[in-house]
N, C-alpha and C. Protein backbone atom coordinates (compact mmCIF):
# COMPACT_ATOMS: atom_id res chain seq x y z
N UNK A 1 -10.48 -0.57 2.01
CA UNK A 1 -11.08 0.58 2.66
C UNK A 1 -10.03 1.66 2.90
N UNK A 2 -8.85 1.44 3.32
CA UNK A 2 -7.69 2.15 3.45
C UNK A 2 -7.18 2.90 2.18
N UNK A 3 -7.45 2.21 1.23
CA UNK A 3 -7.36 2.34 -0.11
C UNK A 3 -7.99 3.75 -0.73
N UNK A 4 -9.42 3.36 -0.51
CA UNK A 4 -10.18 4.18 -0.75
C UNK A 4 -10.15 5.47 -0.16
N UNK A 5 -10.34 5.68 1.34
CA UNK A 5 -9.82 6.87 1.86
C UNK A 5 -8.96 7.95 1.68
N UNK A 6 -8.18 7.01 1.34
CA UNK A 6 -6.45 7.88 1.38
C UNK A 6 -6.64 8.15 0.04
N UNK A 7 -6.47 7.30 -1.02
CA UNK A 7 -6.37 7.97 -2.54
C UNK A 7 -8.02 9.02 -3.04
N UNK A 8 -9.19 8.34 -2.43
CA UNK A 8 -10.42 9.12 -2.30
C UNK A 8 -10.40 9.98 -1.75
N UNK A 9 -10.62 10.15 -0.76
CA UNK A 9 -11.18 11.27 -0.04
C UNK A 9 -9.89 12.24 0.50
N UNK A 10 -8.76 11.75 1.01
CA UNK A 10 -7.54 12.04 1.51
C UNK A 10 -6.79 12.95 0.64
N UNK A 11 -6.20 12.19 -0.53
CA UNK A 11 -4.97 13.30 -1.45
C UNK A 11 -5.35 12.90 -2.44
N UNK A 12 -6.54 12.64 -3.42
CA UNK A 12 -6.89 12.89 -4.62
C UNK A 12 -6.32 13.66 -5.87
N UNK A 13 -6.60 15.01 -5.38
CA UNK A 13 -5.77 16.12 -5.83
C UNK A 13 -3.91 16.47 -5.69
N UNK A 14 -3.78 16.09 -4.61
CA UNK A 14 -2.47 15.98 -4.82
C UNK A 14 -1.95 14.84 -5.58
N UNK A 15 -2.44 13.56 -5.17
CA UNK A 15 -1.47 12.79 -5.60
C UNK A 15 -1.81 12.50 -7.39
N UNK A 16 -2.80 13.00 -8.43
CA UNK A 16 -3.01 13.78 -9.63
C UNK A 16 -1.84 14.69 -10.29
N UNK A 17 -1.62 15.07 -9.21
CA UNK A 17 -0.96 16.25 -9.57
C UNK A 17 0.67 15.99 -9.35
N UNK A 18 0.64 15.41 -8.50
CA UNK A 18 2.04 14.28 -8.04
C UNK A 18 2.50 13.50 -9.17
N UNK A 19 1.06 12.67 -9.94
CA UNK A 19 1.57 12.13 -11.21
C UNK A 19 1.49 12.42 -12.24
N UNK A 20 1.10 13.51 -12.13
CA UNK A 20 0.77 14.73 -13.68
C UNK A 20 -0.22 13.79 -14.48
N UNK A 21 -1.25 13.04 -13.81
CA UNK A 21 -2.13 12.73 -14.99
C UNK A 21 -2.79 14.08 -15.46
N UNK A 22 -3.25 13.83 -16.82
CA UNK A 22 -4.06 14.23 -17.52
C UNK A 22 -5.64 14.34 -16.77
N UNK A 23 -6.50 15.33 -17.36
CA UNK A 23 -8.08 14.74 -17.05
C UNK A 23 -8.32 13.86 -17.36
N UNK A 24 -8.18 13.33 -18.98
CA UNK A 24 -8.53 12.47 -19.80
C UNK A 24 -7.90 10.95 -19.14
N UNK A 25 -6.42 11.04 -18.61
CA UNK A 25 -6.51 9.41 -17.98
C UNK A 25 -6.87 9.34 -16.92
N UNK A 26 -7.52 10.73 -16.19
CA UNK A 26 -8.22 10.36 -15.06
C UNK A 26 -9.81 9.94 -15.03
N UNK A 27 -10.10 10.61 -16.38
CA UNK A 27 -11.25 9.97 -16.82
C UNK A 27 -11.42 8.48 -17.19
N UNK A 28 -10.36 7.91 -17.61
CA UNK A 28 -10.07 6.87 -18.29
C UNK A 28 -10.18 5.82 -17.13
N UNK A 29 -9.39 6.21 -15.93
CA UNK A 29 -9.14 5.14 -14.85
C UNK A 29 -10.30 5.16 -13.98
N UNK A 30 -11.00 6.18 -14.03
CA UNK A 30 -12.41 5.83 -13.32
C UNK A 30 -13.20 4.58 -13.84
N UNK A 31 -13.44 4.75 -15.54
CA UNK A 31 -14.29 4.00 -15.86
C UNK A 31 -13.68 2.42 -15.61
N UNK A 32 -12.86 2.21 -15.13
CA UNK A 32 -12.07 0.83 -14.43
C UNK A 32 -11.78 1.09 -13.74
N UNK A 33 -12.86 1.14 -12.20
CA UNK A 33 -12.82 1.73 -11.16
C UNK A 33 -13.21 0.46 -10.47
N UNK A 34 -14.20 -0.60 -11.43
CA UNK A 34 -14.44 -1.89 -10.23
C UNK A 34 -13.14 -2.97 -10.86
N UNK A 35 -12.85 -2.67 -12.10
CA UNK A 35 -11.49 -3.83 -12.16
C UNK A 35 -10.74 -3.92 -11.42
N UNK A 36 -10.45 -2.52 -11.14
CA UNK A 36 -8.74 -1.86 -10.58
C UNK A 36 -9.15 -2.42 -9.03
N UNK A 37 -10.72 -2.26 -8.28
CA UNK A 37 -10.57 -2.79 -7.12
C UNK A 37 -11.10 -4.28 -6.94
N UNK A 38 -10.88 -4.90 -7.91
CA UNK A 38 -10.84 -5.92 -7.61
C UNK A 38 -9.47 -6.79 -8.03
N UNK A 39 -8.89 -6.23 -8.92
CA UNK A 39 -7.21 -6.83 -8.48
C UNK A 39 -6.34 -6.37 -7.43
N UNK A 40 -6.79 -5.28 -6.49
CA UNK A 40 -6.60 -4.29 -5.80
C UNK A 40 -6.72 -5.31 -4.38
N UNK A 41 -8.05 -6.15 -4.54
CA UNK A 41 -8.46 -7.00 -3.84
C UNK A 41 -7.85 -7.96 -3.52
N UNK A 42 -7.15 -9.18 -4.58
CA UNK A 42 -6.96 -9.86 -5.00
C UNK A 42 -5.52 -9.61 -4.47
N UNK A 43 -4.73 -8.69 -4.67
CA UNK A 43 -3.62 -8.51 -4.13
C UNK A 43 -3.33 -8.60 -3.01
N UNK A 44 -4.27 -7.83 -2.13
CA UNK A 44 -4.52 -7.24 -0.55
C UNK A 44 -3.92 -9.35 -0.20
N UNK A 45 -5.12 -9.74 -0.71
CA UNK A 45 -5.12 -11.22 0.15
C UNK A 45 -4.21 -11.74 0.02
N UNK A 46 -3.76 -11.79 -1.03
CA UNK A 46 -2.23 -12.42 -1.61
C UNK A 46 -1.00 -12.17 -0.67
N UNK A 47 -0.73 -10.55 -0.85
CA UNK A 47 0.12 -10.01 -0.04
C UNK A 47 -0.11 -10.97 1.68
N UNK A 48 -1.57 -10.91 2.17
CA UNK A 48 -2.03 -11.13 3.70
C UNK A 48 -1.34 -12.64 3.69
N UNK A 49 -1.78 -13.01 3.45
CA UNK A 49 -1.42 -14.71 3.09
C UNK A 49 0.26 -14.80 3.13
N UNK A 50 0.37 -14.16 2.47
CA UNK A 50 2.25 -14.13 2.20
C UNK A 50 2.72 -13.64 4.00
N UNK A 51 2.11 -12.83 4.21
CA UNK A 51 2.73 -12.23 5.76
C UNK A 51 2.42 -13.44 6.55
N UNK A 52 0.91 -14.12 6.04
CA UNK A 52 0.54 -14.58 7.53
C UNK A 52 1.57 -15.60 7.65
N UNK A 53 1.82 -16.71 6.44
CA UNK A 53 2.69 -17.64 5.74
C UNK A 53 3.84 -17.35 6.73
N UNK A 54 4.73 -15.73 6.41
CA UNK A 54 5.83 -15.33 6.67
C UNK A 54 6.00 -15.51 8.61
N UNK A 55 4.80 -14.66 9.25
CA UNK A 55 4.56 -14.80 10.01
C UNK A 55 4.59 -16.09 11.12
N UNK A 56 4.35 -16.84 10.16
CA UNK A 56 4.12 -17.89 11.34
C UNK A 56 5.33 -18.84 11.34
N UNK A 57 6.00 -18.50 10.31
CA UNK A 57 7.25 -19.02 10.31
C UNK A 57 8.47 -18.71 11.07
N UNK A 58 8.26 -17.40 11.40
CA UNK A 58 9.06 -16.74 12.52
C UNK A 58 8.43 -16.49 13.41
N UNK A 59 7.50 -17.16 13.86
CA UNK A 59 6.95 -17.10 15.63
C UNK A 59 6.33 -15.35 15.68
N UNK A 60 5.90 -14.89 14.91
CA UNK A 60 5.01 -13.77 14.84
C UNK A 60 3.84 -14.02 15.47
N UNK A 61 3.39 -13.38 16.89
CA UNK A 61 2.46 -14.26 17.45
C UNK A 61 1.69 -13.32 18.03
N UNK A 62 1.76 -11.89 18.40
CA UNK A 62 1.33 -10.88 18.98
C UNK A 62 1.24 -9.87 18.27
N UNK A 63 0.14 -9.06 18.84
CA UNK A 63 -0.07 -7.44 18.07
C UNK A 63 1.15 -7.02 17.80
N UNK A 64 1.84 -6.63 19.03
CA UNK A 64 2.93 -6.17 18.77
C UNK A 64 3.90 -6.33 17.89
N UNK A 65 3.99 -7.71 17.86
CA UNK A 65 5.38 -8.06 17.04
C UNK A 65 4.88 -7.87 15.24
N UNK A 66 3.45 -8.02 15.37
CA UNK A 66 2.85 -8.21 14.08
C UNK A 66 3.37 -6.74 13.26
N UNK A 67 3.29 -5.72 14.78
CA UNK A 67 2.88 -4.56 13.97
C UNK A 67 4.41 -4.06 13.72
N UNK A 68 5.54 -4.87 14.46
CA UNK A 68 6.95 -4.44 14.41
C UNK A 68 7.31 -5.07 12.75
N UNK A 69 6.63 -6.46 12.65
CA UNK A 69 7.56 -7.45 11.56
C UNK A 69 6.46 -6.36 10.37
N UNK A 70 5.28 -6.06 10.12
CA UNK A 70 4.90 -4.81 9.15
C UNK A 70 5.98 -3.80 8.90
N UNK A 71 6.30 -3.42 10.21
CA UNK A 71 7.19 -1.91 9.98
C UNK A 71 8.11 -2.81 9.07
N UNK A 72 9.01 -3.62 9.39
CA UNK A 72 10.55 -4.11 9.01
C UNK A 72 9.67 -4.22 7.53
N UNK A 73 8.97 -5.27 7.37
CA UNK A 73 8.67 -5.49 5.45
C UNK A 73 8.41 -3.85 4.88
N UNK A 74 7.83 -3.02 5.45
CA UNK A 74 7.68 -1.88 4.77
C UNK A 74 8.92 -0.94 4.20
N UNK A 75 9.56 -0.77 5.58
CA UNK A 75 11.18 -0.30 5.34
C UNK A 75 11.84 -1.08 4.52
N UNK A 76 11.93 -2.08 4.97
CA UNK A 76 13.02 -2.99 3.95
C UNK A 76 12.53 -3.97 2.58
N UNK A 77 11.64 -3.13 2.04
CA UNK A 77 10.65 -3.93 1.00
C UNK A 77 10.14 -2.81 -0.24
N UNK A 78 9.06 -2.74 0.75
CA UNK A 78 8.39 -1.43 0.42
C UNK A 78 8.24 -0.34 -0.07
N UNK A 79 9.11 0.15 0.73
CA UNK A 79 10.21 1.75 0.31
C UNK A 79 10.83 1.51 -0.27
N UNK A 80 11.62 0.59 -0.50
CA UNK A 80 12.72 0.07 -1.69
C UNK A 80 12.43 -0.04 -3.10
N UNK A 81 11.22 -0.76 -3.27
CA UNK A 81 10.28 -0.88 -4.28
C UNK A 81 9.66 0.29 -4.92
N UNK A 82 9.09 0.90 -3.74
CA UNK A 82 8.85 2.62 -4.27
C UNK A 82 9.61 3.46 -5.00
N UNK A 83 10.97 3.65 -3.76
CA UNK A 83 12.06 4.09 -4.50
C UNK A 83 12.31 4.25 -6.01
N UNK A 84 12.26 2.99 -6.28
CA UNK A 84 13.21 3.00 -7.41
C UNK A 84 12.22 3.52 -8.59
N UNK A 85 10.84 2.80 -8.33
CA UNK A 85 9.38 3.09 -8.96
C UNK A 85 9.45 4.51 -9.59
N UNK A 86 9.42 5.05 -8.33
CA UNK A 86 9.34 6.82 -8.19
C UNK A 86 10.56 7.38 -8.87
N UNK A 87 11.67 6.94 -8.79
CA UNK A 87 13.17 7.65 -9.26
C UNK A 87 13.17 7.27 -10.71
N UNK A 88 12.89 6.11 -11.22
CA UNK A 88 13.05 5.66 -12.64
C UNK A 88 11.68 5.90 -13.41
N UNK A 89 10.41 6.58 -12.51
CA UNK A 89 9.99 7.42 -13.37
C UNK A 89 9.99 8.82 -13.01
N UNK A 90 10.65 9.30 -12.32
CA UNK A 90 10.87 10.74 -12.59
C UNK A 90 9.49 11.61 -11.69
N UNK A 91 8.42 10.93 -10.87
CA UNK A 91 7.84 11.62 -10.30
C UNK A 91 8.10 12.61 -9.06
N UNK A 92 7.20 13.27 -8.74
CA UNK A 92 7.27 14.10 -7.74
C UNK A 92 6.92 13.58 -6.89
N UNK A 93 8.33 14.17 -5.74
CA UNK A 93 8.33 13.49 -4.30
C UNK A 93 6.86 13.53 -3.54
N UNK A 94 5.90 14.01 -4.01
CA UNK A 94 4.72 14.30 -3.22
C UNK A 94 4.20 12.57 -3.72
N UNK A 95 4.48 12.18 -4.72
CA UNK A 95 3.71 10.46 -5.06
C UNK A 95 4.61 9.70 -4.54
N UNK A 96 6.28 9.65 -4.14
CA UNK A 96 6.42 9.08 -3.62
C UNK A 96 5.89 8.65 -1.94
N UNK A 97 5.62 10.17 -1.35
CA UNK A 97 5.07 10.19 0.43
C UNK A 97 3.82 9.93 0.29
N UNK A 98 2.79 9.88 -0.82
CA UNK A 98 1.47 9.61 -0.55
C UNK A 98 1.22 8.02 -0.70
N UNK A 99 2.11 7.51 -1.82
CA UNK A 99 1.89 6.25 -1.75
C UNK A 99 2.50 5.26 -0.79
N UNK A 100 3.70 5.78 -0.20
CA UNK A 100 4.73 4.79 0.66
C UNK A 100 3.94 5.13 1.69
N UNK A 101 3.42 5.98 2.31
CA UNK A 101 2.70 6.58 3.35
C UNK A 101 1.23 5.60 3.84
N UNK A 102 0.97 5.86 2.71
CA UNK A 102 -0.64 5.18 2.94
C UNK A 102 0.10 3.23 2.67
N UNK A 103 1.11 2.85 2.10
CA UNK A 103 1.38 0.98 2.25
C UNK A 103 2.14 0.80 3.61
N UNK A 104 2.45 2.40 4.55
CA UNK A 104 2.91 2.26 5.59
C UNK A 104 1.75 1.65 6.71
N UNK A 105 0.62 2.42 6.43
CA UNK A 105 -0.50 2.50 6.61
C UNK A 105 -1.31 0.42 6.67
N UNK A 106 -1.32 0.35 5.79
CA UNK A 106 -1.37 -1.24 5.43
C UNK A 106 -1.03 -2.42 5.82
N UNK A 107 0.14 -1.99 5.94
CA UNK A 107 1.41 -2.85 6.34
C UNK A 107 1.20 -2.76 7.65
N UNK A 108 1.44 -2.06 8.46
CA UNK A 108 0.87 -1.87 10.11
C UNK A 108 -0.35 -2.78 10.12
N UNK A 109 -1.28 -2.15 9.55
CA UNK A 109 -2.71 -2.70 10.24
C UNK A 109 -2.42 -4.36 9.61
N UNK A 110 -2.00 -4.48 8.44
CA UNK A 110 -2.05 -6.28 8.27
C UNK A 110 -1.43 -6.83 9.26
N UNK A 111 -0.06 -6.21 9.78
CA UNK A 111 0.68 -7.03 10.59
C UNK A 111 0.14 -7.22 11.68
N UNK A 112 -0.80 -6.03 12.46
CA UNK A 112 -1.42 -5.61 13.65
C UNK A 112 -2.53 -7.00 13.59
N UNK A 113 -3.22 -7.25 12.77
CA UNK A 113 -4.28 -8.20 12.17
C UNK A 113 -3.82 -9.52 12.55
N UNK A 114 -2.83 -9.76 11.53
CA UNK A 114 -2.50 -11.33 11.78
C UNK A 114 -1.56 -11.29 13.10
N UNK A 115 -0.69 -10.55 13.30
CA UNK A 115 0.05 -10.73 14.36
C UNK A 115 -0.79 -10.86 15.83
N UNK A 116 -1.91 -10.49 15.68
CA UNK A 116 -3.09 -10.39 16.93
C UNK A 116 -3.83 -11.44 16.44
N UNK A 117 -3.40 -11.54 15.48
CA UNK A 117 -5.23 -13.49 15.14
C UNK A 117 -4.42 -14.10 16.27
N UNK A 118 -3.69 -14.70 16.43
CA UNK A 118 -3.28 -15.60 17.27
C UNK A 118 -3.75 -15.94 18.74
């Protein structure tokens, strides 16, 4: 749902334009619009599982801490991963802040999630 918002309704246009697609591969990636969200899916849980896993291994037990140990994987993960993503292909800094932005986004609320199941 976060997903959808932010790249839907949110920065569409920018972040297009951030990656210089074409019409044509934006045409292209629509018509694998239920694949893309369902490995999209598939990931989400994967990733959740991995935190909750991570989580409970270090006494992650509260909203709070949930939503602190999110921040730390995002900074020290996340952005890192982006980084290099974004630099070794040469995009515009506007795809790097829309995408690190909105897994900042993610990353909070998963941690906020499991760090509060408890």
């Amino acid at each position: 749902m976060i997903g959808g918002a932010w790249y839907g309704a949110l920065f569409t246009k920018k972040w297009i334009a951030a990656y210089r697609f074409t019409e044509e591969e934006v045409a292209a990636a629509a018509k694998v619009g239920v694949r893309n969200f369902a490995v999209f899916l598939v990931v989400g849980v994967v990733m959740a599982a991995a935190m909750a896993i991570l989580f409970n291994n270090l006494g992650v037990a509260t909203l709070a801490d949930g939503v602190k140990a999110g921040l730390f994987l995002w900074v020290g993960f996340v952005t890192m991963v982006h980084q290099m993503q974004h630099f070794a292909g040469n995009y515009e800094p506007a795809a790097y802040f829309i995408d690190a932005s909105y897994q900042l986004i993610w990353f909070l609320a998963m941690g906020a999630i499991i760090g509060g199941w408890r």
